[in-house]
Protein backbone atom coordinates (compact mmCIF):
# COMPACT_ATOMS: atom_id res chain seq x y z
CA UNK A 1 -4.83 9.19 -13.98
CA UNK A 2 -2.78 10.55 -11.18
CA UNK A 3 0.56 11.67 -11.91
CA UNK A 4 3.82 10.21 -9.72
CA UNK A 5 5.07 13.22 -8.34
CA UNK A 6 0.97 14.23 -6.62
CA UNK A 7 0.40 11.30 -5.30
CA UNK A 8 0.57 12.41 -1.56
CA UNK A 9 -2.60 10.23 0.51
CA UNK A 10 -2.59 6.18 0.46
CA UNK A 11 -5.36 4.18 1.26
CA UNK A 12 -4.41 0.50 2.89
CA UNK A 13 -6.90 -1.73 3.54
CA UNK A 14 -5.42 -4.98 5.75
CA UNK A 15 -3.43 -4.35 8.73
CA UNK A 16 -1.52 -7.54 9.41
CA UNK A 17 2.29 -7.67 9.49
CA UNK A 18 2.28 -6.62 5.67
CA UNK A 19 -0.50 -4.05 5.88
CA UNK A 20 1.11 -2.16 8.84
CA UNK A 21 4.78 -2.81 7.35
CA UNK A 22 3.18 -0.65 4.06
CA UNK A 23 2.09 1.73 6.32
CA UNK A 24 5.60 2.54 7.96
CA UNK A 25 6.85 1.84 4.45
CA UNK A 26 4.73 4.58 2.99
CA UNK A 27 4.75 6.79 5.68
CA UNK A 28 8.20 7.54 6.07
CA UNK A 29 8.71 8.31 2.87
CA UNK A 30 6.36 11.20 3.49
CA UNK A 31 3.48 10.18 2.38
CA UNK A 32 -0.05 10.48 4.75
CA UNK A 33 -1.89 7.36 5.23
CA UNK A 34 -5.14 6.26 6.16
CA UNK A 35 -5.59 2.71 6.92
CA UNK A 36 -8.62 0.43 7.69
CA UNK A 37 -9.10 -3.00 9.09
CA UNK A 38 -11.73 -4.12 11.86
CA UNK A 39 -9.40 -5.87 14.18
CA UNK A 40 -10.09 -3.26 17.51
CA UNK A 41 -6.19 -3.93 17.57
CA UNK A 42 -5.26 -2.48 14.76
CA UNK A 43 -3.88 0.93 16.39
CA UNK A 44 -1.67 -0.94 18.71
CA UNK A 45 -0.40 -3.12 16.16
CA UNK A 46 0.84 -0.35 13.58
CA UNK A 47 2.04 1.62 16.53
CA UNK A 48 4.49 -1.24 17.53
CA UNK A 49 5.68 -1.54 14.09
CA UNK A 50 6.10 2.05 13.17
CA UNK A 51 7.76 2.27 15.90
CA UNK A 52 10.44 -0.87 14.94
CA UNK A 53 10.40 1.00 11.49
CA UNK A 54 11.00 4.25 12.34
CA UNK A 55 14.20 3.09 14.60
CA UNK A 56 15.32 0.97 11.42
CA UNK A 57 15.19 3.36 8.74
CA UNK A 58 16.86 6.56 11.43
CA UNK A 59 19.74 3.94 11.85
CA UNK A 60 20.12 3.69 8.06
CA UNK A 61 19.15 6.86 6.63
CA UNK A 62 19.17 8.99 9.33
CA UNK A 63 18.25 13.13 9.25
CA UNK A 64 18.04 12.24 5.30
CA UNK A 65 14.48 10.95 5.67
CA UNK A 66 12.05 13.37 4.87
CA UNK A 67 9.01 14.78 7.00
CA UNK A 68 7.12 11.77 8.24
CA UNK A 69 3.75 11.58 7.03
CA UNK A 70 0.42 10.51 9.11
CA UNK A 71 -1.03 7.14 9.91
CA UNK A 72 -4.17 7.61 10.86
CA UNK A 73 -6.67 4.34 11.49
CA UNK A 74 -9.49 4.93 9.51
CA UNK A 75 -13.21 4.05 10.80
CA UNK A 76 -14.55 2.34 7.50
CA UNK A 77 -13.25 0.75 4.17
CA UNK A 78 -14.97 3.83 2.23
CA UNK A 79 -13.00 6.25 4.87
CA UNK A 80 -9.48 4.37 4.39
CA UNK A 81 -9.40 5.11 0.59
CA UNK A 82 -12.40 7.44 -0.71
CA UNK A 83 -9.60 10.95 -0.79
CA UNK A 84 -6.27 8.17 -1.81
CA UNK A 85 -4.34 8.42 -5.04
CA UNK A 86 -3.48 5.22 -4.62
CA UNK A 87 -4.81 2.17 -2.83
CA UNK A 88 -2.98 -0.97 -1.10
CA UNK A 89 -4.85 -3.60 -0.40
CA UNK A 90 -3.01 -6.55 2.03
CA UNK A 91 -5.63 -9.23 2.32
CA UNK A 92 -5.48 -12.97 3.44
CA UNK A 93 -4.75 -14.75 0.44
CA UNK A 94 -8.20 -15.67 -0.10
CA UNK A 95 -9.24 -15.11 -3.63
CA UNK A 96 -13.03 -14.58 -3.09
CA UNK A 97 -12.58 -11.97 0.01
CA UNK A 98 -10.32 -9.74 -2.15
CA UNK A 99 -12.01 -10.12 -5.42
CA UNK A 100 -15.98 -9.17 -2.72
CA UNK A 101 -13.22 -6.13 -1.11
CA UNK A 102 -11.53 -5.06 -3.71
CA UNK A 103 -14.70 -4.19 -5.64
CA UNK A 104 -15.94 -2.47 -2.34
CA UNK A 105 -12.63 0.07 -2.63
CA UNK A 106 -13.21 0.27 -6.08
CA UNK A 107 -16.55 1.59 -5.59
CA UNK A 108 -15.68 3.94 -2.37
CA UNK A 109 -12.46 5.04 -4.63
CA UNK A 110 -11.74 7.96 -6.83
CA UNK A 111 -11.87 7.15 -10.46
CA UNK A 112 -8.35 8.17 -10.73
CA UNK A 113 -7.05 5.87 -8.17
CA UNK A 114 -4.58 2.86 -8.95
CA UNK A 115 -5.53 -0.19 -6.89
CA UNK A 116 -3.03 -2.57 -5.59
CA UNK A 117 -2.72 -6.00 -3.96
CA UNK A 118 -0.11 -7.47 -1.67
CA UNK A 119 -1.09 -10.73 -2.44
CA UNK A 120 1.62 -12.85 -2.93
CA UNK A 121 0.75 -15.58 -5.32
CA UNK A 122 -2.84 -14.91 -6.82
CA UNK A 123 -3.57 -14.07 -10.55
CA UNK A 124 -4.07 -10.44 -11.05
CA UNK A 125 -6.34 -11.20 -13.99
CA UNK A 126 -8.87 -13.31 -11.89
CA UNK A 127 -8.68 -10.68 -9.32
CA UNK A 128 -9.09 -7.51 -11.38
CA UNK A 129 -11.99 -9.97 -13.41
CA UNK A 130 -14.73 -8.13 -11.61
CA UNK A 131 -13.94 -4.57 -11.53
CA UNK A 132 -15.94 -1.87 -13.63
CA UNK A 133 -12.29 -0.69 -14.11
CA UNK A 134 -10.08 -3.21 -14.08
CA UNK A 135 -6.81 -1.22 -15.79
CA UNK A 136 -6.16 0.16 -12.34
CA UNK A 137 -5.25 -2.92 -11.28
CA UNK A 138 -1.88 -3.95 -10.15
CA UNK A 139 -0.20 -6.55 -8.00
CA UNK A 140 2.55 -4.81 -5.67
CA UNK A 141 3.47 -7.57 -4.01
CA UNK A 142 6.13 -6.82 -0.79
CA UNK A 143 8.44 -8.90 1.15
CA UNK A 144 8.41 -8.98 4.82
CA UNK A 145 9.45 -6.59 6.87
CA UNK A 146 8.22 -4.38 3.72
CA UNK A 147 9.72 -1.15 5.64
CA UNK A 148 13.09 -2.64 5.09
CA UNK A 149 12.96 -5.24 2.09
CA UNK A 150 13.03 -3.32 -1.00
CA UNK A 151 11.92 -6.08 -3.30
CA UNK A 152 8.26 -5.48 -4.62
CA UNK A 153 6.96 -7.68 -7.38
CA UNK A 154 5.20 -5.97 -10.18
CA UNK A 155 2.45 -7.80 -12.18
CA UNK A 156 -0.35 -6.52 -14.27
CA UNK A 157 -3.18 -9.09 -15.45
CA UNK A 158 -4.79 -9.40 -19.37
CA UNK A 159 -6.12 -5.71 -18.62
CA UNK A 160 -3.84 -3.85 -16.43
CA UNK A 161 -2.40 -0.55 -18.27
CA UNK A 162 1.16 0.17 -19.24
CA UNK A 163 0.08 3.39 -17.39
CA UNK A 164 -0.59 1.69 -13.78
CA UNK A 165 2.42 -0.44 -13.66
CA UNK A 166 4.78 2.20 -14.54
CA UNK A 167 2.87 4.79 -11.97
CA UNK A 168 2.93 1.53 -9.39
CA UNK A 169 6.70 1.41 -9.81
CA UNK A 170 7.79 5.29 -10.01
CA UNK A 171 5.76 5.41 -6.38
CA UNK A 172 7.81 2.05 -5.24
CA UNK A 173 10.95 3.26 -6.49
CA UNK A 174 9.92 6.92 -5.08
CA UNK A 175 9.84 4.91 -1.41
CA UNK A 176 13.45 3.16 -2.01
CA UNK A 177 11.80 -0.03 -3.28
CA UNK A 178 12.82 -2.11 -5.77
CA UNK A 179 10.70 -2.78 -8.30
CA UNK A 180 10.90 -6.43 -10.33
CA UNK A 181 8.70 -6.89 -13.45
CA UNK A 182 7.15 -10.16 -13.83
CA UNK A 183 6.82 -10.45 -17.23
CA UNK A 184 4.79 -13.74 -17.65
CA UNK A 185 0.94 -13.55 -15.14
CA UNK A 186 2.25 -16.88 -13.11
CA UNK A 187 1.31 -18.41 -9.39
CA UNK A 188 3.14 -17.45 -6.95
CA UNK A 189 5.44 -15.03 -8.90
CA UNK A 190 9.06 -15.61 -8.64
CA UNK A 191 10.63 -14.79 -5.55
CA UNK A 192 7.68 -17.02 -3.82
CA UNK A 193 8.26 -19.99 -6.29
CA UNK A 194 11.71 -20.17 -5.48
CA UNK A 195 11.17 -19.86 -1.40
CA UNK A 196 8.00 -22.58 -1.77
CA UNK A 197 10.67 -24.68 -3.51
CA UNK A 198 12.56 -24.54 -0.39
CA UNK A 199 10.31 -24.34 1.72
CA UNK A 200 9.23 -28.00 0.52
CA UNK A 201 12.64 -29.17 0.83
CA UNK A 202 12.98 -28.12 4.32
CA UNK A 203 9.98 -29.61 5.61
CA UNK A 204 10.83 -33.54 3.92
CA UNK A 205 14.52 -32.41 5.83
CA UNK A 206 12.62 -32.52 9.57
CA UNK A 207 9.38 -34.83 8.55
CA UNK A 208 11.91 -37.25 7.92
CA UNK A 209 14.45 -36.50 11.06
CA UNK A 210 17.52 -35.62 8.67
CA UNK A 211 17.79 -32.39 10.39
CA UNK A 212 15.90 -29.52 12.94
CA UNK A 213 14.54 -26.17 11.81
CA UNK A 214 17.43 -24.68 13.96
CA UNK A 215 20.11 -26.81 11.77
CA UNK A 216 18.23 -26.12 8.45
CA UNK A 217 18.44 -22.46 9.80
CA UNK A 218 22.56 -22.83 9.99
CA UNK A 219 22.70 -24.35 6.93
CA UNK A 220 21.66 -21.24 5.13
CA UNK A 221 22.28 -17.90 7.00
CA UNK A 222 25.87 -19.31 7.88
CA UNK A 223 26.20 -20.39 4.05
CA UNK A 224 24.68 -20.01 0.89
CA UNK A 225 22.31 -17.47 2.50
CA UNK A 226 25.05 -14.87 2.77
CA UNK A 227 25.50 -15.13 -0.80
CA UNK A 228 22.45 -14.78 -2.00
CA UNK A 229 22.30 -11.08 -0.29
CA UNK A 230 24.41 -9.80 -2.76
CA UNK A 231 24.57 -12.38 -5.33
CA UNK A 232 21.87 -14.31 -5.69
CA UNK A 233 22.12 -17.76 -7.84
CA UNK A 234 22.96 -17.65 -10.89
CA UNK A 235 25.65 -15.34 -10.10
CA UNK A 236 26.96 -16.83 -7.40
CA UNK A 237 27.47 -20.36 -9.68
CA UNK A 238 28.54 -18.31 -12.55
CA UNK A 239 31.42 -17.51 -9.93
CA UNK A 240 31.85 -21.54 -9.22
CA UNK A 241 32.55 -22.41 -12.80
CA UNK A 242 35.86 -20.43 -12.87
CA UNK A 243 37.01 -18.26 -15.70
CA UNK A 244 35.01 -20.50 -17.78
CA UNK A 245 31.74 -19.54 -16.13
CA UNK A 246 28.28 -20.69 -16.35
CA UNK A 247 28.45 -23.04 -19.41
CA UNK A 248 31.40 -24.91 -17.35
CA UNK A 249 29.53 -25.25 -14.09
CA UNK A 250 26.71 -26.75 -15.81
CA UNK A 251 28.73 -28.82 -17.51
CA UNK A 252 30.47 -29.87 -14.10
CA UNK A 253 27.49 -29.87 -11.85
CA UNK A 254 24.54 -30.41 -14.27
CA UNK A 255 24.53 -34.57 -14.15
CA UNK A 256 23.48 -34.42 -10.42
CA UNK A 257 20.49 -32.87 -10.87
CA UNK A 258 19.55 -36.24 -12.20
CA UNK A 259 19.90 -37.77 -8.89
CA UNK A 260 17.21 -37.79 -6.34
CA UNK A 261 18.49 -35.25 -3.53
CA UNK A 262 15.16 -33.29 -3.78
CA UNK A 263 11.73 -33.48 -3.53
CA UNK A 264 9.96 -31.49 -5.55
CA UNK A 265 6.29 -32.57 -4.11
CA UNK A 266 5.35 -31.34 -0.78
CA UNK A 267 5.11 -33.86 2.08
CA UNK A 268 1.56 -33.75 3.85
CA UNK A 269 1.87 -31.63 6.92
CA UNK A 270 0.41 -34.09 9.32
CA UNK A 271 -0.31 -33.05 12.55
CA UNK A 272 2.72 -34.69 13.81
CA UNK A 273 4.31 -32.73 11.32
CA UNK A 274 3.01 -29.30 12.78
CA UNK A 275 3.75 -30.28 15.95
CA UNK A 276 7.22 -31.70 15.69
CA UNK A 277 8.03 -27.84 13.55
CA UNK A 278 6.26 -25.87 15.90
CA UNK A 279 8.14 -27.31 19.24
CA UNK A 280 11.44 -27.26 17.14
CA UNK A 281 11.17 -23.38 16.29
CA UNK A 282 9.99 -22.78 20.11
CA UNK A 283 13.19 -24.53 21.33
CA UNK A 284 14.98 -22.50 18.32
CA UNK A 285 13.56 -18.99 19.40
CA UNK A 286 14.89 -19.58 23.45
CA UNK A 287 11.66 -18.07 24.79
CA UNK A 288 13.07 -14.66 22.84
CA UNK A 289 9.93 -12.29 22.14
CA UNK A 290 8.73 -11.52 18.68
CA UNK A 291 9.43 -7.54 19.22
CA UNK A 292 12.76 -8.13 20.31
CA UNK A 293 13.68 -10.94 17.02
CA UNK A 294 11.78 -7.96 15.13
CA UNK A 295 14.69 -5.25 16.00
CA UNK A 296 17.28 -7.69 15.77
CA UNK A 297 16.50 -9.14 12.39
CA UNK A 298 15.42 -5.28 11.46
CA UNK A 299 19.26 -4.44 13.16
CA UNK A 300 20.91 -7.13 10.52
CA UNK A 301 19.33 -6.10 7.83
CA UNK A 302 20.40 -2.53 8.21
CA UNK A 303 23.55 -3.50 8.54
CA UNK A 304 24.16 -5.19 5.60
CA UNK A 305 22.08 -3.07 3.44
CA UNK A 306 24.47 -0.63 4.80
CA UNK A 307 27.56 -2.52 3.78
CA UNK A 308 26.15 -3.52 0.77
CA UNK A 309 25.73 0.04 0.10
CA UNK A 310 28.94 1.54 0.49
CA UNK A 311 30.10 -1.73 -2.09
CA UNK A 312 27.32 0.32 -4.64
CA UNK A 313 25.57 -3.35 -4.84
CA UNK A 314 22.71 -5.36 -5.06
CA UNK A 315 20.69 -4.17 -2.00
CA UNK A 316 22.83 -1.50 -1.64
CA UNK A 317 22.82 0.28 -4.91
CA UNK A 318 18.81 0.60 -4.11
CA UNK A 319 19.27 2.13 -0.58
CA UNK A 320 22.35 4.50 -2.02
CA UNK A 321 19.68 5.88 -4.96
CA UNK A 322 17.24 6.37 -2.11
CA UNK A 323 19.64 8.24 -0.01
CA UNK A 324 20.88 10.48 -2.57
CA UNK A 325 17.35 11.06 -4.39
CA UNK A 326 16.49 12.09 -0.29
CA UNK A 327 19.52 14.20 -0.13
CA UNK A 328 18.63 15.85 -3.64
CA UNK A 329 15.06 16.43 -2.19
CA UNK A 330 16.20 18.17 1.25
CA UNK A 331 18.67 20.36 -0.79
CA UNK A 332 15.94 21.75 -3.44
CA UNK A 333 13.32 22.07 -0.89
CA UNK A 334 16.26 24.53 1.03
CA UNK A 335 16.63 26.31 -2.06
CA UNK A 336 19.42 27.95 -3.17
CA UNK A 337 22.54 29.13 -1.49
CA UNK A 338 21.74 32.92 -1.86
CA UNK A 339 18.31 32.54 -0.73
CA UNK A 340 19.17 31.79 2.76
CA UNK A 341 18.84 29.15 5.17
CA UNK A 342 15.50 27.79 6.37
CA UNK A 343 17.19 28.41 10.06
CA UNK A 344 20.02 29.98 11.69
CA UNK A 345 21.64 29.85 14.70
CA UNK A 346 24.20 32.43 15.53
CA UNK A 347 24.34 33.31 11.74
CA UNK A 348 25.25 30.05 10.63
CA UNK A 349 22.49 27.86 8.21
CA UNK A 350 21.29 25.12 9.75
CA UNK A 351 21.44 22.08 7.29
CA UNK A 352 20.64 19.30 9.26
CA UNK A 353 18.70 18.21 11.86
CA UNK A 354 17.79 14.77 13.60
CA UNK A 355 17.16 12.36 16.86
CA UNK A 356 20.09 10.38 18.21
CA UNK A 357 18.95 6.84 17.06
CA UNK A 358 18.86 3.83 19.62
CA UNK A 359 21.88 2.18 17.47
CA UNK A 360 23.87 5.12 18.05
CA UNK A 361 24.19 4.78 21.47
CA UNK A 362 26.98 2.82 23.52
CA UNK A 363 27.85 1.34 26.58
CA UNK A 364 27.96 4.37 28.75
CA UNK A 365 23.83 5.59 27.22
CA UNK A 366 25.73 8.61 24.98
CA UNK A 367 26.41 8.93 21.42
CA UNK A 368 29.06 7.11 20.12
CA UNK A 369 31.84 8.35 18.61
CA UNK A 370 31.60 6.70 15.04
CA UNK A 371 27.66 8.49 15.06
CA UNK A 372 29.28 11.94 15.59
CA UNK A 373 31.17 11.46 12.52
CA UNK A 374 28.16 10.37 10.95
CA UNK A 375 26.16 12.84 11.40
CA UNK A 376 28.56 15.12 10.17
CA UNK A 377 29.22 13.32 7.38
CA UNK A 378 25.47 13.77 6.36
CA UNK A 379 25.84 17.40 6.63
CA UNK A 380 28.18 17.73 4.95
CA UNK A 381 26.46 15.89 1.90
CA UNK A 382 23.48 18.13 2.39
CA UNK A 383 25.81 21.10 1.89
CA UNK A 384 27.33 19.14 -1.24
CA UNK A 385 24.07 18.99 -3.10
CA UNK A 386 23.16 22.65 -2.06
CA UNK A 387 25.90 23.57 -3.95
CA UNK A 388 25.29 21.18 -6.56
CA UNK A 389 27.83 18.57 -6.03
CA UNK A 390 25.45 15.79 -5.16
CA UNK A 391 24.57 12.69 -6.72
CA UNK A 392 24.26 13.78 -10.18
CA UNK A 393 27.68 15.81 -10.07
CA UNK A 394 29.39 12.79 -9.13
CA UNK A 395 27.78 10.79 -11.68
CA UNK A 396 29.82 13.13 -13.78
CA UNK A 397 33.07 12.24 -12.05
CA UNK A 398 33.80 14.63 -10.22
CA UNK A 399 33.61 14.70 -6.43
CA UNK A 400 35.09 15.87 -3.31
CA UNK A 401 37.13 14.30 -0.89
CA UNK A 402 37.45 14.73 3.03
CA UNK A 403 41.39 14.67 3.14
CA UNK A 404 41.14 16.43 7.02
CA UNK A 405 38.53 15.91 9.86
CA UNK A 406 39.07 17.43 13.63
CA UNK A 407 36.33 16.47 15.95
CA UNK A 408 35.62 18.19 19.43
CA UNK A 409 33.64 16.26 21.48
CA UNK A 410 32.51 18.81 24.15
CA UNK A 411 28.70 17.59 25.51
CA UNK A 412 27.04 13.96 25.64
CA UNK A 413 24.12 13.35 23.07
CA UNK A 414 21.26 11.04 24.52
CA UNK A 415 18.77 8.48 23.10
CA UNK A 416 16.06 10.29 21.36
CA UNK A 417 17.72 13.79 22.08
CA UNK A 418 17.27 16.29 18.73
CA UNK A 419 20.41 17.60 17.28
CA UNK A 420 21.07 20.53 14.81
CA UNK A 421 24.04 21.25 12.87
CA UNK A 422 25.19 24.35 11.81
CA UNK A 423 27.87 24.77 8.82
CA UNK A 424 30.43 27.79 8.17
CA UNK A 425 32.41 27.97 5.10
CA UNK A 426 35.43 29.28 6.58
CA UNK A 427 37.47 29.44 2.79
CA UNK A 428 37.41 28.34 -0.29
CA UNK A 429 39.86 28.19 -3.88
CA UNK A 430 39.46 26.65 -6.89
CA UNK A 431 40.36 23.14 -5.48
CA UNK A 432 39.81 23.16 -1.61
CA UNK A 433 36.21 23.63 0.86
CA UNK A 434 37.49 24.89 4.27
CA UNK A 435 33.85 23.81 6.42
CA UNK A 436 32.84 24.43 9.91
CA UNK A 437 30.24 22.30 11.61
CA UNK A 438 28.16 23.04 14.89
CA UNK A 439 26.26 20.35 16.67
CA UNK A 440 23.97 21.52 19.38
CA UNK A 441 21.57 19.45 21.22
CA UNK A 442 18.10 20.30 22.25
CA UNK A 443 18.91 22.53 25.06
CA UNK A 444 20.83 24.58 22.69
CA UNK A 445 24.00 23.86 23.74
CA UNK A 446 26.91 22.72 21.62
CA UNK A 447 27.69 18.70 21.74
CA UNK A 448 30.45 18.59 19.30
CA UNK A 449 32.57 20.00 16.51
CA UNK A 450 33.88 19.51 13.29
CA UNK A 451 36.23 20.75 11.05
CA UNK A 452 36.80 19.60 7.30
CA UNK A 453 38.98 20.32 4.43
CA UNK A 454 37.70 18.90 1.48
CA UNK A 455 39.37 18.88 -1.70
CA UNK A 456 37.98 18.77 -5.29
CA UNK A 457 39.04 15.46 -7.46
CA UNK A 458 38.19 14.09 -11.06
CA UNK A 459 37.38 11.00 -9.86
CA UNK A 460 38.91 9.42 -13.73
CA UNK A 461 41.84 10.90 -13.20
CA UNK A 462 42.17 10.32 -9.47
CA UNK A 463 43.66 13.74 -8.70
CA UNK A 464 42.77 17.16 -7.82
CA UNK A 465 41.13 19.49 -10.01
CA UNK A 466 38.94 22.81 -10.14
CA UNK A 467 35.62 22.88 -9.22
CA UNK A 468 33.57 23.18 -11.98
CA UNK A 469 32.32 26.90 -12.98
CA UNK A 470 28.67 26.28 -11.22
CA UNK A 471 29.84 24.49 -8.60
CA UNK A 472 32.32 27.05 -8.57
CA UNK A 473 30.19 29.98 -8.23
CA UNK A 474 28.10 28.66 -5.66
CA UNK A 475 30.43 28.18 -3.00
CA UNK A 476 31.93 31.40 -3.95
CA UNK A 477 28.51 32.87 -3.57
CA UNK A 478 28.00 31.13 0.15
CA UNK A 479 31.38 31.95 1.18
CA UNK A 480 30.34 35.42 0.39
CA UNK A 481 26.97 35.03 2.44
CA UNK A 482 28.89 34.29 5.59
CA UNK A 483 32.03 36.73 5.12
CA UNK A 484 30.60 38.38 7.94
CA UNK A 485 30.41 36.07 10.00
CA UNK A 486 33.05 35.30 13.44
CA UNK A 487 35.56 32.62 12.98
CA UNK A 488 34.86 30.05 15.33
CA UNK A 489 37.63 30.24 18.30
CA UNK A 490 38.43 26.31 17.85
CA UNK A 491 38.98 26.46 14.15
CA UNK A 492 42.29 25.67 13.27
CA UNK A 493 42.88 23.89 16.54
CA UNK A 494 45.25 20.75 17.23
CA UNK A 495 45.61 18.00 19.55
CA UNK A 496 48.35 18.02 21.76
CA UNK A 497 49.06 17.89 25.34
CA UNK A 498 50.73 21.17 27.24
CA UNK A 499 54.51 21.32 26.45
CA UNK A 500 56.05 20.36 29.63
CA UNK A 501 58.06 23.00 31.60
CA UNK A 502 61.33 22.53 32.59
């Protein structure tokens, strides 16, 4: 069977809003995909979402992404996954039509091809029931948008290998996902059983005019919902029953599950029903398209991913292993220090390079200033792991710290406009990085500077200490590549207005 780190080409077959969110999914995280499904739509479609996706992940990851890979719509089933190492199929959840298609890829596949399904409640073992090879099989199942969620559901049926799940979840992982094992083969999984279970709830709340979809809404995103970002439930209560904890709060709060605030039995969704929902969530949406509630729920969840991930939490902790396993990748694929830079300008490597991102922008159409920052702060972790201080090094505890910035702002970056950086090492000792960073924009010209001391800590200790010896030896080894080298004129400048004459 295919080995993790080969597996280059997917096949997806299904191009609905989980198909094509796969697609961006897979795609940039490098992989090349070919995708098949007979709507004539289907290029449009997965254009318009790559396209949200692409703008999502840049504002989150930025230049740390890797080369995107390919979408290309395929003209058949048999030309969508007959070269894939591994196959995502993204049906309706119709049992019959996936078991009749998924026999179809099996038989267009490569032997050596795991086969997955998005569905998000079927039994893997009835599905996989009719395939010559039925060990392949896997259910992957996504949340939507899938670019951005990184929950993916894991479930094998009676004859799925220990082999495919774990080769399913290295690839998931691989493409900042995070992978959940459902142990027990159950309907609907877990995260699905708990949302049908409020789903239910929600519907008796407007069939019986207790409340609107818009004031359910409230109810959770300006409550409970921000909680369970981060938290989840059983946390979050274990946090209500005080320093005594769970075994308190169930103690305190148990008895009124006895009383009849729920229904566990879905009401029948009469047309009066569908109607009465339907006109609610029209009102609720104020005639907003679906693109534009696309980018702005895509906007919110980048943003507190984000936060979540300089916290090293929940959500977060996934996106700050993705960044750093991203990071790790860019820095080996450079090679190392003494072999030179992939690109110079003026003498000076080139370690990063990127598009100014539509969430970087401000008022004025330009850059903002916080973005400059950014971006230099991901060169500067590029150069980190080049010299071996990345994500493992700091595992270690030891890091180092930015204790002095000056930025030049000196050109405007635009939407969409590519941007190198360029980094000096202007000095170095046992405990201090002197850096120099270039940014010039795509006509060449420089947009900004940045200068940087960083100093080396033992993070346990919470003071300064000495590199360690190949940490060391590599910055002694760049600072030596680029002795030659002409001090920039603005290093070492200050901020100041003239001194006034008398």
């Amino acid at each position: 069977m295919t080995e993790t780190f080969s597996i280059r080409s997917i096949g997806l077959i299904g191009a609905g809003v989980i198909g094509a969110g796969w697609a961006a999914r897979f795609a940039l995280a490098g992989h090349d995909v070919r995708l098949y499904d007979p709507d004539p739509e289907t290029g449009r479609k997965v254009a318009a979402v790559l396209d949200n996706a692409r703008r999502a992940q840049t504002r989150m990851l930025g230049a740390l992404l890797p080369r995107e890979g390919t979408v290309h719509i395929a003209t058949s089933l048999a030309d969508a996954v007959a070269d894939a190492d591994f196959i995502q199929e993204s049906l309706p959840e119709i049992e019959t039509l996936k078991i009749r298609v998924l026999g179809e890829i099996e038989a267009a596949a490569r032997p050596d091809a795991v086969i997955a399904s998005s569905t998000s409640g079927l039994l893997p073992s009835r599905l996989q029931a009719a395939m010559a090879h039925p060990g392949r099989f896997v259910v992957g199942h996504p949340f939507n948008p899938v670019y951005l969620l990184p929950l993916v559901e894991i479930c094998g049926g009676d004859a799925t290998t220990a082999q495919t799940k774990a080769l399913a979840t290295a690839l998931y992982t691989a493409c900042g996902m995070q992978p959940l094992q459902v142990r027990v083969e159950i309907d609907g999984f877990i995260a699905d059983r708990l949302l049908e279970a409020l789903w239910r709830e929600a519907l008796w709340l407007v069939n019986d005019g207790v409340a609107t979809t818009a004031e359910i809404d409230d109810a959770i995103r300006y409550g409970a919902g921000l909680r369970w970002s981060f938290m989840g439930t059983f946390l979050t209560y274990r946090l209500a029953g005080g320093e005594a904890g769970m075994r308190h709060f169930l103690a305190q709060f148990g008895p009124a599950l006895k009383l009849p605030w729920t229904k566990l039995v879905a009401c029948e969704l009469t047309d009066e029903l569908t109607d009465r929902v339907a006109q609610q969530s029209d009102d609720q949406a104020a005639g907003i398209g679906l693109r534009a509630y696309e980018q702005k729920r895509d906007d919110c969840l980048v943003d507190v991913m984000t936060a979540l991930r300089a916290n090293d939490f929940a959500a977060g902790a996934t996106l700050g292993a993705y960044a750093d396993r991203l990071a790790a990748q860019a820095a080996a694929a450079a090679g190392p220090v003494s072999a030179g830079p992939v690109s110079v300008i003026d003498g000076a490597p080139v370690l990063l390079a990127t598009r100014v991102d539509a969430g970087w922008i401000d008022y004025n159409g330009h850059m903002t200033e916080w973005a400059y920052l950014k971006v230099f702060g991901d060169t500067t972790d590029v150069l980190l792991a080049q010299i071996g201080a990345g994500a493992d090094y700091v595992a270690g505890g030891h890091s180092f710290y930015t204790v002095e910035s000056h930025l030049r702002h000196l050109g405007q970056a635009r939407l969409g406009e590519a941007l190198r950086v360029t980094t000096q090492v202007l000095g170095a000792d046992a405990r201090r990085l002197h850096v120099f960073h270039t940014m010039t924009g795509g006509d060449g010209g420089v947009i900004a500077t940045a200068e940087h001391m960083l100093v080396h800590v033992d993070a346990a200790a919470e003071r300064a200490a000495p590199m360690l010896p190949a940490v060391a030896d590599a910055v002694a080894a760049l600072a030596a590549a680029q002795a030659g080298l002409a001090r920039p004129d603005a290093a070492g400048r200050s901020i100041g207005l003239p001194a006034r004459q008398a």
